[in-house]
PDB file of N, CA and C in Angstrom:
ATOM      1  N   UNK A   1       1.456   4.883   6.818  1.00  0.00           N
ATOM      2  CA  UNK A   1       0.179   5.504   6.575  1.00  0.00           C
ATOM      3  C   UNK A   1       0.337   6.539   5.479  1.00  0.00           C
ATOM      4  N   UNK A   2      -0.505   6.764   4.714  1.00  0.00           N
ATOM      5  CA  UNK A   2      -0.746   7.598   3.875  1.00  0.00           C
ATOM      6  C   UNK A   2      -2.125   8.125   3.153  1.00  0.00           C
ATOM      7  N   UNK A   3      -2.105   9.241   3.524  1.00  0.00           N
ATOM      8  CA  UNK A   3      -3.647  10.391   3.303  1.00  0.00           C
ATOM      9  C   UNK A   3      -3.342  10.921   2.343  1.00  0.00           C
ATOM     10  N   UNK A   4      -4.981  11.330   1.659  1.00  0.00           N
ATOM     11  CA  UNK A   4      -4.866  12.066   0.092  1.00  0.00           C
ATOM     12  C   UNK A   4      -4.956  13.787   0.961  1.00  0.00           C
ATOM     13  N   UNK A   5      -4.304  14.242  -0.506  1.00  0.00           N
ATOM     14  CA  UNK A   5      -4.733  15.846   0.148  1.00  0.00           C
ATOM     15  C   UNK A   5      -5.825  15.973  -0.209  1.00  0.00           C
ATOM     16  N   UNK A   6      -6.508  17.109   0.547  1.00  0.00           N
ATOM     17  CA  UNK A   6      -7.613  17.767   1.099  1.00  0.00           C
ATOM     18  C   UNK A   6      -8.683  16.665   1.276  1.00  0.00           C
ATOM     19  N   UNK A   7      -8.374  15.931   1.815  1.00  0.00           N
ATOM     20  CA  UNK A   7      -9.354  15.111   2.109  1.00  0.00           C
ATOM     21  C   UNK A   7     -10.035  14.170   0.628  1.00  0.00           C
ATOM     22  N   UNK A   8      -9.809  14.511  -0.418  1.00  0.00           N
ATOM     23  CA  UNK A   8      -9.927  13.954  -1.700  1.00  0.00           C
ATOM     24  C   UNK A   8     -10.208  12.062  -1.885  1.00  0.00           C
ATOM     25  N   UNK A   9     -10.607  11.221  -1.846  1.00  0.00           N
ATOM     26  CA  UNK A   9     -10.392  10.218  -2.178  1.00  0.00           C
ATOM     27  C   UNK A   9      -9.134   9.511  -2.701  1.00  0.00           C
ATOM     28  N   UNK A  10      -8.806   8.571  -2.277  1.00  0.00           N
ATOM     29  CA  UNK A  10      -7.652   7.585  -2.713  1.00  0.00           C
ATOM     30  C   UNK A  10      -8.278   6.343  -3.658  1.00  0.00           C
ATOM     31  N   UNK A  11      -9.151   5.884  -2.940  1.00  0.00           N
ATOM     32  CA  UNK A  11     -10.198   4.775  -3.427  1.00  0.00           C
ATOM     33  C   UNK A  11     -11.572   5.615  -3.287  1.00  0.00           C
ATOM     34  N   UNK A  12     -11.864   5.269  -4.638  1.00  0.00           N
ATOM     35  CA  UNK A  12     -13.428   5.643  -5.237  1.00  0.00           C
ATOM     36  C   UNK A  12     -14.049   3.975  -5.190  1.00  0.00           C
ATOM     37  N   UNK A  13     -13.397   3.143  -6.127  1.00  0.00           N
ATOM     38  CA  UNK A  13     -14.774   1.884  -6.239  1.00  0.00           C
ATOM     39  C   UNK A  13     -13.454   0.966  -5.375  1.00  0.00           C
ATOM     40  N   UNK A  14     -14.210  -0.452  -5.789  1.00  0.00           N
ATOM     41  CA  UNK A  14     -13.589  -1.357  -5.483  1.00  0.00           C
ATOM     42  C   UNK A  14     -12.512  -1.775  -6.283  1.00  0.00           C
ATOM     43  N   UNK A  15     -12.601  -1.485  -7.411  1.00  0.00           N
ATOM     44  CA  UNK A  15     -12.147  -1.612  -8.287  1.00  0.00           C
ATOM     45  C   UNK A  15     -10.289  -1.179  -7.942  1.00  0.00           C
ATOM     46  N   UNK A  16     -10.636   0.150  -7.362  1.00  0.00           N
ATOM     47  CA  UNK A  16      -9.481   0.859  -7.519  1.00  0.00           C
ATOM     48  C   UNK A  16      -8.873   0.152  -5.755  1.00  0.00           C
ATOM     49  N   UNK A  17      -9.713  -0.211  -5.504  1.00  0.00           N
ATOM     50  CA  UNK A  17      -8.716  -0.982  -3.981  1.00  0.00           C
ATOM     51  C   UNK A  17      -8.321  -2.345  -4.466  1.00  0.00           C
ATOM     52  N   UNK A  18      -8.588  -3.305  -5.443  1.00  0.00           N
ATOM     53  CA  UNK A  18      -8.166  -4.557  -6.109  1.00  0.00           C
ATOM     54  C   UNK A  18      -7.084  -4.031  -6.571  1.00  0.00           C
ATOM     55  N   UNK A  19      -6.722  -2.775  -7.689  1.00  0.00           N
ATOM     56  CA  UNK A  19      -5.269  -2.336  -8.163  1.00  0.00           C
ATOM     57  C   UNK A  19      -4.899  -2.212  -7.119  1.00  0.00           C
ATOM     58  N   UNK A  20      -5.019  -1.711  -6.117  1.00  0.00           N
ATOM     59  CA  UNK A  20      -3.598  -1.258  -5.154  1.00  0.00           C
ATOM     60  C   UNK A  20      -3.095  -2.748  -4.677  1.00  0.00           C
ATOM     61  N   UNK A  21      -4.011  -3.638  -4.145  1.00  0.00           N
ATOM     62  CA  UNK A  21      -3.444  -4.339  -3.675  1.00  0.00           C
ATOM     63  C   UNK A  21      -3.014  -5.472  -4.295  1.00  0.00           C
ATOM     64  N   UNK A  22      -3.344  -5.584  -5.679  1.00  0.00           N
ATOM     65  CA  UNK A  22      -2.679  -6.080  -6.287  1.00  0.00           C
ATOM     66  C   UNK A  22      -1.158  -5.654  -6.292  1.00  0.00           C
ATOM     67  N   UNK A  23      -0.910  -4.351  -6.753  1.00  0.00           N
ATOM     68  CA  UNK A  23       0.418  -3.968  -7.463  1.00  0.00           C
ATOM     69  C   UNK A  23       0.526  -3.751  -5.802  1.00  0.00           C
ATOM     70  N   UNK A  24       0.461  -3.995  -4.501  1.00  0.00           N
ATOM     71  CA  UNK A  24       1.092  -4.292  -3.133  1.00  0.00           C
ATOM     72  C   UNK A  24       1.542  -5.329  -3.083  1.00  0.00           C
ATOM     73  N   UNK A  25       0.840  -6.406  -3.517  1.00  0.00           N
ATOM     74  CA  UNK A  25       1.477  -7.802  -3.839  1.00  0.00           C
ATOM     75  C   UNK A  25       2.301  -8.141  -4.743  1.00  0.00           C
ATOM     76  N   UNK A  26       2.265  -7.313  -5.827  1.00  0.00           N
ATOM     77  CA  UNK A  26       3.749  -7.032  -7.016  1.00  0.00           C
ATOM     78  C   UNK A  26       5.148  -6.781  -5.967  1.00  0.00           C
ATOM     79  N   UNK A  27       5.039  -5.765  -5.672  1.00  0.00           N
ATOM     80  CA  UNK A  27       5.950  -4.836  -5.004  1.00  0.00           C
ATOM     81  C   UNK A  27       6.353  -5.831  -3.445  1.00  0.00           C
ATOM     82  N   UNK A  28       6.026  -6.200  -3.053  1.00  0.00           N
ATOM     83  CA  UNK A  28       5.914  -7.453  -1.552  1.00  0.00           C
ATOM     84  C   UNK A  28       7.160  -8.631  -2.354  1.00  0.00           C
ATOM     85  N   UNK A  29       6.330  -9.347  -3.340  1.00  0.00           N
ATOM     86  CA  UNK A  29       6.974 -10.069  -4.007  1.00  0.00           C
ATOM     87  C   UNK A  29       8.108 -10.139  -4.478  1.00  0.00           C
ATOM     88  N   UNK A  30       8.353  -8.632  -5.413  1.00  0.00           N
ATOM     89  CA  UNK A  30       9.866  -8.303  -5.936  1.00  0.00           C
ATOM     90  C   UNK A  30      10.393  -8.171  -4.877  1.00  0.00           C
ATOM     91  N   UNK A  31      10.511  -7.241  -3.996  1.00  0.00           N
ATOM     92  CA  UNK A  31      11.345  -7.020  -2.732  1.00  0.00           C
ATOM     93  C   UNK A  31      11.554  -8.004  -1.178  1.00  0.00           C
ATOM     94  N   UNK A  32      10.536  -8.947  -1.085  1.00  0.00           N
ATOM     95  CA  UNK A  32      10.542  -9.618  -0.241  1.00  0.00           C
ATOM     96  C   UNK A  32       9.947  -9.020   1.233  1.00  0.00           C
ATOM     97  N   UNK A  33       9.005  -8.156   1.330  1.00  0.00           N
ATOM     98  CA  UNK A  33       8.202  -7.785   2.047  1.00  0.00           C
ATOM     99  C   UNK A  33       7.250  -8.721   2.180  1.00  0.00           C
ATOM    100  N   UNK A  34       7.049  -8.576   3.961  1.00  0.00           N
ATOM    101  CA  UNK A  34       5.666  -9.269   4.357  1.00  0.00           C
ATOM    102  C   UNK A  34       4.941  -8.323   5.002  1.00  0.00           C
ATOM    103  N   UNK A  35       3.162  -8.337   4.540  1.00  0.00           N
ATOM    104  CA  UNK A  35       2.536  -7.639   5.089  1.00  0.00           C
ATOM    105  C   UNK A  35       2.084  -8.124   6.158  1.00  0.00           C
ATOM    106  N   UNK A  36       1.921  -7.434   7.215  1.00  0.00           N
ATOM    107  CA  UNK A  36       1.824  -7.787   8.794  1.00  0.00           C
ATOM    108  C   UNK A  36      -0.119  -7.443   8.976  1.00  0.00           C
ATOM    109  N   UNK A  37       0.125  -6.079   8.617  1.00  0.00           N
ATOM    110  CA  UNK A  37      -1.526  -5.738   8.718  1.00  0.00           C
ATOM    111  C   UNK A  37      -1.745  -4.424   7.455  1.00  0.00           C
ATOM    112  N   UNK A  38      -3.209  -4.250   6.925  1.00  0.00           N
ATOM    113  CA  UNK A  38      -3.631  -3.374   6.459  1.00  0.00           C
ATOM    114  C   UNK A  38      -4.922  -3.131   6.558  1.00  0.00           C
ATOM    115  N   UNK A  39      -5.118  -1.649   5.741  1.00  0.00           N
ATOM    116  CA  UNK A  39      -6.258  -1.202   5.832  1.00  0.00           C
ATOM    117  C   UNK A  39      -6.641  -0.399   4.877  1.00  0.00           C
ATOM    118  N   UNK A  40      -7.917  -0.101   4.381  1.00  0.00           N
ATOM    119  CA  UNK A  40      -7.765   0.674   3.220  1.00  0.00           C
ATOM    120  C   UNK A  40      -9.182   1.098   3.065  1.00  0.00           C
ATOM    121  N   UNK A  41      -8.594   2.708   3.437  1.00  0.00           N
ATOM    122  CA  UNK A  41      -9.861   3.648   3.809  1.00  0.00           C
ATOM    123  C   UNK A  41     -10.085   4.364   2.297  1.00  0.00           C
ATOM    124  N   UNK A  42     -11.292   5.122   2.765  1.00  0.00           N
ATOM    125  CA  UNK A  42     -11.977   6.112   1.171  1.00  0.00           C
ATOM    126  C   UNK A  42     -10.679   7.163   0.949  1.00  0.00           C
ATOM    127  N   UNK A  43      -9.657   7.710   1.703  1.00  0.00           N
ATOM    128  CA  UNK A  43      -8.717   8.718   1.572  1.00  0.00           C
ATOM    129  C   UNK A  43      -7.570   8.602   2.162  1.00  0.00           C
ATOM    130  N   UNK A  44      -7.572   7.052   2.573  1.00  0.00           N
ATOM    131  CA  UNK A  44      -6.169   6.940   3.466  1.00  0.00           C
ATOM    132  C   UNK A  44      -5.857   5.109   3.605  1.00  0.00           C
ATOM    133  N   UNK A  45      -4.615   4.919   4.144  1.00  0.00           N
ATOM    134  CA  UNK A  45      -4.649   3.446   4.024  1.00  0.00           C
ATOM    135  C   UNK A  45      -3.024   3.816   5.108  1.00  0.00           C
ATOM    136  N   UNK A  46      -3.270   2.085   5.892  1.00  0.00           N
ATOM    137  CA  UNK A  46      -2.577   2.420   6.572  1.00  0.00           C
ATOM    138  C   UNK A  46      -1.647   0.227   6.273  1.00  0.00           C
ATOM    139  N   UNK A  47      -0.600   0.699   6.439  1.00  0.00           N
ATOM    140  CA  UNK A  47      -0.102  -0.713   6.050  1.00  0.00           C
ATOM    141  C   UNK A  47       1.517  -0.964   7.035  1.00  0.00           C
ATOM    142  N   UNK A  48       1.327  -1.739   7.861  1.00  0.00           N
ATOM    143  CA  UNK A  48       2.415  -2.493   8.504  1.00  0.00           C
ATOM    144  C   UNK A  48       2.979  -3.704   7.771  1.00  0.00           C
ATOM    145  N   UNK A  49       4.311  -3.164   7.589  1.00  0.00           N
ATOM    146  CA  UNK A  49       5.155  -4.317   6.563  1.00  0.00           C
ATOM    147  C   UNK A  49       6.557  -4.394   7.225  1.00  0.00           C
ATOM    148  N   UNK A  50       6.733  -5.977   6.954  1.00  0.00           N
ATOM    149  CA  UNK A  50       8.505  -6.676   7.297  1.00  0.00           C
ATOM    150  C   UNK A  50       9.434  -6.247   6.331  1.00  0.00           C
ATOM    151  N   UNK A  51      10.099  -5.653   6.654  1.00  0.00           N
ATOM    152  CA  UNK A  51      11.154  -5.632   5.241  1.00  0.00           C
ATOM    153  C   UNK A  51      12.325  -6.008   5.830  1.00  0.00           C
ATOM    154  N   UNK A  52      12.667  -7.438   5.680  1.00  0.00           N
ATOM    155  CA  UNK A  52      14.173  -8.021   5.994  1.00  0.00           C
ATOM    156  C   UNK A  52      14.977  -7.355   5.716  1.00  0.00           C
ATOM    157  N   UNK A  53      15.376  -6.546   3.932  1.00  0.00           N
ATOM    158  CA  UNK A  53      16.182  -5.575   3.508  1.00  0.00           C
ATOM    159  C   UNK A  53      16.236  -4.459   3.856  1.00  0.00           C
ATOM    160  N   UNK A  54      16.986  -3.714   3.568  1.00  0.00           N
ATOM    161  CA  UNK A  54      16.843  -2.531   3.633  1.00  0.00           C
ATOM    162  C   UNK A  54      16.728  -1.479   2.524  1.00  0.00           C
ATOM    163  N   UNK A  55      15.010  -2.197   2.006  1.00  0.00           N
ATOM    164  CA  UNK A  55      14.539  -1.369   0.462  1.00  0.00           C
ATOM    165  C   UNK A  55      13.195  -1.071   0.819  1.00  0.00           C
ATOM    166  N   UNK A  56      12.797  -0.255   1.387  1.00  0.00           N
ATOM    167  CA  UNK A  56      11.588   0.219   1.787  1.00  0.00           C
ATOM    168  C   UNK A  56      11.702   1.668   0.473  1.00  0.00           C
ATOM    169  N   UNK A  57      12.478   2.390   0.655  1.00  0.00           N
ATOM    170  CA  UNK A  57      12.435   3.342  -0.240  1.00  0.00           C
ATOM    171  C   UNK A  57      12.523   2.771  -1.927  1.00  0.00           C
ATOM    172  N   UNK A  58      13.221   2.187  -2.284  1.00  0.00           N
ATOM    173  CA  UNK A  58      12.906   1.680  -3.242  1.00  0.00           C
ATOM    174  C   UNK A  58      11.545   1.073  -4.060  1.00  0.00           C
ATOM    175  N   UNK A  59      11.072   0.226  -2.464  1.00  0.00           N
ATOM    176  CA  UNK A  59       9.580  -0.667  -3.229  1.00  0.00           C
ATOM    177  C   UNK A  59       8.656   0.782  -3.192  1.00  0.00           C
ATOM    178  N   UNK A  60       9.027   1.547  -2.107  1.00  0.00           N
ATOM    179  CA  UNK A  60       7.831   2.723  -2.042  1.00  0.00           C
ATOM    180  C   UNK A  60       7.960   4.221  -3.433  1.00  0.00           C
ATOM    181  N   UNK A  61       9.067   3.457  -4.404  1.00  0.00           N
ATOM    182  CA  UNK A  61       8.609   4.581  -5.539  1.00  0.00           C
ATOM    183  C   UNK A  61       8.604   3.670  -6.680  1.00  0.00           C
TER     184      UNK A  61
END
């Protein structure tokens, strides 16, 4: 899970939730992550993922 500070927006249009989950599906792909479940709120998003490896820190910067 991850929240914007002060309550601020993460996603404004749709637009900007198509990039994320696009470049989620970049990042899935290179590393070999499967997404299990998501969600993707106006200031927060919450995402359950497989990671066979052990590169979670990696895909996450």
């Amino acid at each position: 899970m991850a929240r914007s500070n002060g309550g601020d927006a993460v996603f404004v249009t749709d637009d900007d939730r198509k990039v994320f989950l696009h470049r989620l599906g970049q990042v899935c792909e290179s590393h070999g992550w499967k997404v299990q479940a998501w969600v993707l709120m106006g200031n927060y998003f919450h995402l359950l993922l497989e990671t066979p490896e052990p590169n979670l820190v990696t895909g996450m910067k």
